[in-house]
N, C-alpha and C. Protein backbone atom coordinates (compact mmCIF):
# COMPACT_ATOMS: atom_id res chain seq x y z
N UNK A 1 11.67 -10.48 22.73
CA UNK A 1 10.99 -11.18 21.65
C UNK A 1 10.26 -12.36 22.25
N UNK A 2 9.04 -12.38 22.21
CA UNK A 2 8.26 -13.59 22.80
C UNK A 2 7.63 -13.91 22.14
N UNK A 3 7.61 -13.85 20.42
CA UNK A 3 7.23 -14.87 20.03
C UNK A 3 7.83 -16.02 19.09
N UNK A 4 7.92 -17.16 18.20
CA UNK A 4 9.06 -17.99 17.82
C UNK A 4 9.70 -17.23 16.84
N UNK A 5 8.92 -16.49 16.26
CA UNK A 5 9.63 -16.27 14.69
C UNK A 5 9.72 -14.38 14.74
N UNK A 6 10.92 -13.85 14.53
CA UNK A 6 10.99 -12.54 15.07
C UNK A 6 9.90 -11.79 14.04
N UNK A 7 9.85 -10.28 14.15
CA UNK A 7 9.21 -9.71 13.51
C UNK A 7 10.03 -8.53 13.02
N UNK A 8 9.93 -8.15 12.07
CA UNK A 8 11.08 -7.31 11.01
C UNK A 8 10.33 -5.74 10.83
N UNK A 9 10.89 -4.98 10.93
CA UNK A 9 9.60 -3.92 9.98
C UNK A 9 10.72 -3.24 8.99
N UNK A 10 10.18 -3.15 7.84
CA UNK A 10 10.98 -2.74 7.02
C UNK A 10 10.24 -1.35 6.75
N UNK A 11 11.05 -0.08 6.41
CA UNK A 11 10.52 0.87 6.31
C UNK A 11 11.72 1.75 5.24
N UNK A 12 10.91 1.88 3.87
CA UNK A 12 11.46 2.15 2.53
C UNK A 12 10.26 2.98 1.70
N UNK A 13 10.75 3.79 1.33
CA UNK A 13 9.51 4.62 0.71
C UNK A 13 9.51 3.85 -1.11
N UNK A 14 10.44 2.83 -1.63
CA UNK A 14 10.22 2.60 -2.75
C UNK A 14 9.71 0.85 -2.39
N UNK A 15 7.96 0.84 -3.75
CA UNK A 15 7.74 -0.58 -2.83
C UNK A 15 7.88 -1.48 -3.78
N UNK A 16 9.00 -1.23 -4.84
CA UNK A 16 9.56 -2.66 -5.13
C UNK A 16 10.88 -3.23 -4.00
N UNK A 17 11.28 -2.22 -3.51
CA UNK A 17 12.43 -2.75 -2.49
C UNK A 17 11.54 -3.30 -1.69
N UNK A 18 11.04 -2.81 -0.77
CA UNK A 18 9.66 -3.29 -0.36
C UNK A 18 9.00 -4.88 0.04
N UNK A 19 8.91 -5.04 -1.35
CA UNK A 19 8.39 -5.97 -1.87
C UNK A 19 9.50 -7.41 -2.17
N UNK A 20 9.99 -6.75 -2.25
CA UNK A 20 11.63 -7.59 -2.28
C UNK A 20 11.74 -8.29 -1.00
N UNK A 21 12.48 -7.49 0.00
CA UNK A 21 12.94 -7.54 1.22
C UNK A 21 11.46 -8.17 2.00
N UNK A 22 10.31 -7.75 1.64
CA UNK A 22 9.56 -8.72 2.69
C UNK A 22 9.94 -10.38 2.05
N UNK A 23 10.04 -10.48 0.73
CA UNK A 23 9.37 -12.26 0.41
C UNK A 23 11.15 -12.81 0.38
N UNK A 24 12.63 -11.75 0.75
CA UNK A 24 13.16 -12.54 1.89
C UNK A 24 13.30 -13.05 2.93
N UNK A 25 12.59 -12.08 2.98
CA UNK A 25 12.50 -12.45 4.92
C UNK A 25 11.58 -13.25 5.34
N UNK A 26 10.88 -13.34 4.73
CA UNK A 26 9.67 -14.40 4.71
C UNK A 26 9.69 -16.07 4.60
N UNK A 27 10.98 -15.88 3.19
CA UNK A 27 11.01 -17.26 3.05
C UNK A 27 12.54 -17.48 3.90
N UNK A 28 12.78 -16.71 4.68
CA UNK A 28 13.84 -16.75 5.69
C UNK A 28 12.73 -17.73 6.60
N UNK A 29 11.92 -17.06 7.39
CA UNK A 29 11.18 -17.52 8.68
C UNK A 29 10.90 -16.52 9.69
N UNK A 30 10.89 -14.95 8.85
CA UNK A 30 10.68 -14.19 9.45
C UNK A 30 9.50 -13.61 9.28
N UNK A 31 8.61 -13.03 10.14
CA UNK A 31 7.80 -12.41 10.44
C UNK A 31 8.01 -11.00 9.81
N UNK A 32 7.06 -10.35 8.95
CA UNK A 32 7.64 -8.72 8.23
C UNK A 32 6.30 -7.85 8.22
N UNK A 33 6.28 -6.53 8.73
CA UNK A 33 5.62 -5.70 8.35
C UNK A 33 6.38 -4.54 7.46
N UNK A 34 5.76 -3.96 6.99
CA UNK A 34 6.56 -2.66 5.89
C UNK A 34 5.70 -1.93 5.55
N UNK A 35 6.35 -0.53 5.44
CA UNK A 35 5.58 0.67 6.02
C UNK A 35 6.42 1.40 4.95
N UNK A 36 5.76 2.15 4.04
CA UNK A 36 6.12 3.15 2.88
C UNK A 36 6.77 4.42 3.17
N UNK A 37 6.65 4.84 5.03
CA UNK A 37 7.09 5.82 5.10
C UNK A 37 7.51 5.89 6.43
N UNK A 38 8.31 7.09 6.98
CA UNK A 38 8.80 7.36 8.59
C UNK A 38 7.44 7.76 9.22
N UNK A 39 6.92 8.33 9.18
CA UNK A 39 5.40 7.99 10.10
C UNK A 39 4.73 7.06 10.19
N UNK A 40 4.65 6.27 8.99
CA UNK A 40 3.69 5.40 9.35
C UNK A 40 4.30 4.63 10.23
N UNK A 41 5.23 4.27 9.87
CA UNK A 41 6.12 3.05 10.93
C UNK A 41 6.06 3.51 12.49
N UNK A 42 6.42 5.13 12.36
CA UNK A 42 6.37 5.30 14.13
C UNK A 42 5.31 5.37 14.63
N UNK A 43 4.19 5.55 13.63
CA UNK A 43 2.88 5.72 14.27
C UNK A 43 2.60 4.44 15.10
N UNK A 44 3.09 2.92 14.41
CA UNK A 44 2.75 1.86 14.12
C UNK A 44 2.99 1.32 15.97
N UNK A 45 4.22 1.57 16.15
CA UNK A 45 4.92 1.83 17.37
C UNK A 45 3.80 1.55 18.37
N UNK A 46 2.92 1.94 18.31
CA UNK A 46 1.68 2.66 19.69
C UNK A 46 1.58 1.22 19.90
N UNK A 47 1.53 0.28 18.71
CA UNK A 47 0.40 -1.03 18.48
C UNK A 47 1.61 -2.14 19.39
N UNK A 48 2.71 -2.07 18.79
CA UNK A 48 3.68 -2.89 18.62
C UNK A 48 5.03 -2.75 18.37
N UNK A 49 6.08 -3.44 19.25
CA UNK A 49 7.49 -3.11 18.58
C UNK A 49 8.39 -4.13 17.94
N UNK A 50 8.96 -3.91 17.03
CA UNK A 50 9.39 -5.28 16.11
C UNK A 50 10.62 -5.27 16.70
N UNK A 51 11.21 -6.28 16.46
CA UNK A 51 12.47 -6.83 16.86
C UNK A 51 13.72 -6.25 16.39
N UNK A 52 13.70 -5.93 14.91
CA UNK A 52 14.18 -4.83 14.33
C UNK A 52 13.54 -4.68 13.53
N UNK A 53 14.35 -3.53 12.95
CA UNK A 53 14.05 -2.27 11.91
C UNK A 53 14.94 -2.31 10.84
N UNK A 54 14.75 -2.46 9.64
CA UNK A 54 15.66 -2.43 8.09
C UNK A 54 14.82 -0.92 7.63
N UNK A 55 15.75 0.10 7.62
CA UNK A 55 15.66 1.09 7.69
C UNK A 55 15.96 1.72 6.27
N UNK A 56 15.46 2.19 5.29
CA UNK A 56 16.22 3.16 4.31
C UNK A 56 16.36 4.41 4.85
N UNK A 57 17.79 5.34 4.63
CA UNK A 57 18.25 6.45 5.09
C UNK A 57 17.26 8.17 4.15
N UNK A 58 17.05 7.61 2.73
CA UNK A 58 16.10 8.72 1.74
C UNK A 58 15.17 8.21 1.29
N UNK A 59 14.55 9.14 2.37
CA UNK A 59 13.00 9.07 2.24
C UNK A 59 12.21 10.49 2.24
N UNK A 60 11.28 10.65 1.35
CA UNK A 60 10.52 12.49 1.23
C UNK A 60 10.24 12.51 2.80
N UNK A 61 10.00 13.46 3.03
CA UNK A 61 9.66 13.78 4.33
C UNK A 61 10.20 13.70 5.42
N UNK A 62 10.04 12.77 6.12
CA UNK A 62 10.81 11.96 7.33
C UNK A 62 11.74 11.38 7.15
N UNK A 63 13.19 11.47 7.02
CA UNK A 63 14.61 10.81 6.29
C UNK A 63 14.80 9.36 7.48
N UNK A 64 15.17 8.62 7.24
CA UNK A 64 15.33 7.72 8.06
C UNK A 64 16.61 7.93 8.99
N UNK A 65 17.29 9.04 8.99
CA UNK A 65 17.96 9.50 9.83
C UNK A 65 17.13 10.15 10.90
N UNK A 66 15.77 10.65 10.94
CA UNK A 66 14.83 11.24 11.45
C UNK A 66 14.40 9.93 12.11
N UNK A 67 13.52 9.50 11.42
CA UNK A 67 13.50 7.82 12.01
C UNK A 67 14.09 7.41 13.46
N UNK A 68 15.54 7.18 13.08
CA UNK A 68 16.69 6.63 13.98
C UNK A 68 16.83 7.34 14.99
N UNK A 69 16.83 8.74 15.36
CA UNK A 69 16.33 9.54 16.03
C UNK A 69 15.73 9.70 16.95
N UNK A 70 14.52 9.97 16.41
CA UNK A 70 13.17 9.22 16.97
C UNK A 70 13.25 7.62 18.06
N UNK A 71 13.86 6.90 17.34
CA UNK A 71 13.78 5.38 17.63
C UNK A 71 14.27 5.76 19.23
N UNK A 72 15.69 6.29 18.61
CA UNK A 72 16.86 6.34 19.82
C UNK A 72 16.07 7.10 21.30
N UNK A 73 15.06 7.53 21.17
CA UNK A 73 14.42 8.44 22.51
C UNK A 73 13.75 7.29 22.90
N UNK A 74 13.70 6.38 22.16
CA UNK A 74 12.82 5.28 23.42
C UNK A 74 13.57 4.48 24.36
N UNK A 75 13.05 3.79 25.28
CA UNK A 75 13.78 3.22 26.09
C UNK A 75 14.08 1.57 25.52
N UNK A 76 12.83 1.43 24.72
CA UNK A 76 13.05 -0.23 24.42
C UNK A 76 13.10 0.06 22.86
N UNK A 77 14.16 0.84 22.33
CA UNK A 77 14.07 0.96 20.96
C UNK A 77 15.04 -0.34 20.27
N UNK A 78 14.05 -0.43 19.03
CA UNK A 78 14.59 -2.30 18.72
C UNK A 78 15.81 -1.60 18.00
N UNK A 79 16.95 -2.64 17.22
CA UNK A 79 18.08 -1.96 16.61
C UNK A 79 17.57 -1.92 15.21
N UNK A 80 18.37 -1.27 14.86
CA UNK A 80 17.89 -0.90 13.54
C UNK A 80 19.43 -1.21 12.38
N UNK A 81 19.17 -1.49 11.41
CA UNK A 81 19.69 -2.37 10.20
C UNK A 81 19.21 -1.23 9.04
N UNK A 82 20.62 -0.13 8.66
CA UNK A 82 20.03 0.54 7.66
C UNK A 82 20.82 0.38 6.67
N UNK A 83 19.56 0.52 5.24
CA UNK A 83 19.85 0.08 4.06
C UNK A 83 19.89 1.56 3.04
N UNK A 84 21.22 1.68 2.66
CA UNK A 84 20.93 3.10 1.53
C UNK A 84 21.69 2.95 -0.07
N UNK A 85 21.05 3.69 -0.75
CA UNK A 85 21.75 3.77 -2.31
C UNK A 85 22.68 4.58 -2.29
N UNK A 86 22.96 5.36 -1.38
CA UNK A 86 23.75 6.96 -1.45
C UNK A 86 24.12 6.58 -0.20
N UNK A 87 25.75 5.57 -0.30
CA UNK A 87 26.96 5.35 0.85
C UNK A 87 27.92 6.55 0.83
N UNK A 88 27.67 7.45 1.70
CA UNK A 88 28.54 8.12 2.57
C UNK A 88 29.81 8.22 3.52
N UNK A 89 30.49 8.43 2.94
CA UNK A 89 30.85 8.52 5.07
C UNK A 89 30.51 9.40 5.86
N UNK A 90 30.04 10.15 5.61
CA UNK A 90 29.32 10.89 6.55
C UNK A 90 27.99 10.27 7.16
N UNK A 91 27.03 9.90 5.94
CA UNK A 91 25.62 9.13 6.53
C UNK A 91 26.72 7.78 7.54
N UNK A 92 27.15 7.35 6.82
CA UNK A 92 27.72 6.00 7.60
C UNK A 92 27.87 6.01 9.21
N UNK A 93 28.58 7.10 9.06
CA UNK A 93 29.35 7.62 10.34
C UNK A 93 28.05 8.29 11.58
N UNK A 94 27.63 8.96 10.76
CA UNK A 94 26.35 9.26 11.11
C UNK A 94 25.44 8.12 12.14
N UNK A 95 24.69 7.07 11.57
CA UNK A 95 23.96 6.30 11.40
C UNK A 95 24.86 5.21 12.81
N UNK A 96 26.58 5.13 12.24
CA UNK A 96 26.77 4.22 13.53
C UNK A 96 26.67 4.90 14.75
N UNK A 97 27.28 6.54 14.73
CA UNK A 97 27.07 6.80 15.70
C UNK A 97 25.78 6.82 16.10
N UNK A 98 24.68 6.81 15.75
CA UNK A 98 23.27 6.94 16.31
C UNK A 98 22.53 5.43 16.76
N UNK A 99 23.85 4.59 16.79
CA UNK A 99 23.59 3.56 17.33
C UNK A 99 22.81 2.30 16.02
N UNK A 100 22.82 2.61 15.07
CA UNK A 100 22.91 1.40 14.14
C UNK A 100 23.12 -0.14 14.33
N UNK A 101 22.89 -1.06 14.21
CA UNK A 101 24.19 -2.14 14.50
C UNK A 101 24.59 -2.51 13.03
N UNK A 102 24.39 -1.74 11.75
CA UNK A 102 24.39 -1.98 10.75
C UNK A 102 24.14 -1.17 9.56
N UNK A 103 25.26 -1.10 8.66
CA UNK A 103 25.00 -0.41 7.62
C UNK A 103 25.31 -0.71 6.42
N UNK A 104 24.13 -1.13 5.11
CA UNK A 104 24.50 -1.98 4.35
C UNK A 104 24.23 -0.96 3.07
N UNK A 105 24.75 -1.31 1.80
CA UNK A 105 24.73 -0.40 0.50
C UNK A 105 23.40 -1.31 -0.19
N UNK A 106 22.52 -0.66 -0.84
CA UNK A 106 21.69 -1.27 -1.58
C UNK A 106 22.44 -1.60 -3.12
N UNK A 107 22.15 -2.40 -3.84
CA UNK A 107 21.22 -2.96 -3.55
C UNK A 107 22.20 -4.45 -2.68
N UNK A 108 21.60 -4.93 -1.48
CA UNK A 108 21.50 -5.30 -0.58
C UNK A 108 22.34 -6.84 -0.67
N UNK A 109 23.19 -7.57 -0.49
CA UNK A 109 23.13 -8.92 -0.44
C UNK A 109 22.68 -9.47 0.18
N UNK A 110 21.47 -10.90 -0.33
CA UNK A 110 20.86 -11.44 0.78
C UNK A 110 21.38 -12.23 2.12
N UNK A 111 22.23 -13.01 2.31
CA UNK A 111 22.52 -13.35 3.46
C UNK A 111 23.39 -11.83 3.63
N UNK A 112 23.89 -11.33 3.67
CA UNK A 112 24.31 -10.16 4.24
C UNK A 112 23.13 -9.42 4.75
N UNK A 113 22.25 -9.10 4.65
CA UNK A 113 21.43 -8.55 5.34
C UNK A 113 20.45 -9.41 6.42
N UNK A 114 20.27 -10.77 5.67
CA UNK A 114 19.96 -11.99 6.74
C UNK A 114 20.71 -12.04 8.00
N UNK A 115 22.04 -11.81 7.89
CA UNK A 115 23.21 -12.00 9.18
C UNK A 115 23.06 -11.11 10.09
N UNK A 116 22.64 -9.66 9.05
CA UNK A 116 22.92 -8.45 10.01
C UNK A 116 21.55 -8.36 10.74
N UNK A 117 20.85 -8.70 10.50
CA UNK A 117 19.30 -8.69 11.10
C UNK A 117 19.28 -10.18 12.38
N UNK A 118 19.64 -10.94 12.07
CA UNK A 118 20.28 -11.82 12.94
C UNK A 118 21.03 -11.26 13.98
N UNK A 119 22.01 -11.14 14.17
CA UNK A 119 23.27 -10.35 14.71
C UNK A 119 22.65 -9.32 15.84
N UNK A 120 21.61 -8.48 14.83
CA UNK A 120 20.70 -7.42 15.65
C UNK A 120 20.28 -7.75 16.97
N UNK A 121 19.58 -9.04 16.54
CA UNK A 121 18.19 -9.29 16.96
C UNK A 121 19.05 -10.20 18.64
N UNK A 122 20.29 -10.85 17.75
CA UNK A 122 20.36 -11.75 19.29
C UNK A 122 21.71 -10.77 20.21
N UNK A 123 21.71 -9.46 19.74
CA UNK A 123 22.39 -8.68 20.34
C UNK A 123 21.27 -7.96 21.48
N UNK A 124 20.14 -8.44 21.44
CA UNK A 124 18.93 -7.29 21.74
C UNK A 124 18.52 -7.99 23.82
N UNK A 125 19.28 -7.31 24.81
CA UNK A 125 19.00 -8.37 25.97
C UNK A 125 17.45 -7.97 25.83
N UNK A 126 16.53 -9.47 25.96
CA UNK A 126 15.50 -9.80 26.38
C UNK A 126 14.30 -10.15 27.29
N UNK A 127 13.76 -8.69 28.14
CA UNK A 127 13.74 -8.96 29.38
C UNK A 127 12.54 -9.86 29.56
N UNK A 128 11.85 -10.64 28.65
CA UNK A 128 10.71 -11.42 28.25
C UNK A 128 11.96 -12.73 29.41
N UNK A 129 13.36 -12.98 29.37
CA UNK A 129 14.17 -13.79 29.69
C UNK A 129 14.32 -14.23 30.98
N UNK A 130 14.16 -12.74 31.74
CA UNK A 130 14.41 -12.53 33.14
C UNK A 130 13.47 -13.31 34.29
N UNK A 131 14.19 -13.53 35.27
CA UNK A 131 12.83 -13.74 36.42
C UNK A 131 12.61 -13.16 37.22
């Protein structure tokens, strides 16, 4: 992360959650992009990689288990913070094993998801750090 204020991408196919979760994070001090769907977000990838990822698990098309997936084949994949209406133990179980650092039930508590995005982010070694 090299720049002061991290950058978030939230990726939820419904955009009142959306809409929500950016103007927390916002009036957190975070930096947010949000992306309606699992492509657009990975497309997004080419440009830029966010610090983390607040992930919904059901989504048409591309499930955010697909997503996580995906993420996990990269080498500098940011962590990801997923948010679902439909708690499992199976998705749960799922999701940690695929390397999660987080799995929260919507609808969402705000410092609970503030912490876990936190937590993420300074779990993440930074080779911007190194000499």
């Amino acid at each position: 992360m090299s720049q002061d204020r991290p950058i978030v991408a939230i990726v939820d196919d419904e955009e009142p959650v959306r809409r929500a979760l950016k103007r927390l994070m916002v009036s957190a001090g975070i930096s947010v992009e949000s992306f309606a769907s699992g492509p657009e977000f990975l497309e997004s990838l080419a440009d830029r990689r966010p610090d983390c990822v607040v992930l919904d698990l059901n989504m048409p098309g591309v499930s955010g288990f697909e997503v996580q997936a995906r993420l996990a084949q990269s080498r500098d994949s940011p962590p990801v913070v997923v948010i679902t209406g439909q708690d499992t133990p199976e998705s749960r179980q799922r999701v940690m094993d695929g390397g999660a650092a987080a799995f929260l039930r919507k609808p969402v508590i705000d410092r609970v998801l503030l912490d876990a995005i936190a937590s993420a982010i300074a779990e993440v070694p930074h080779d911007d750090l190194k000499t």
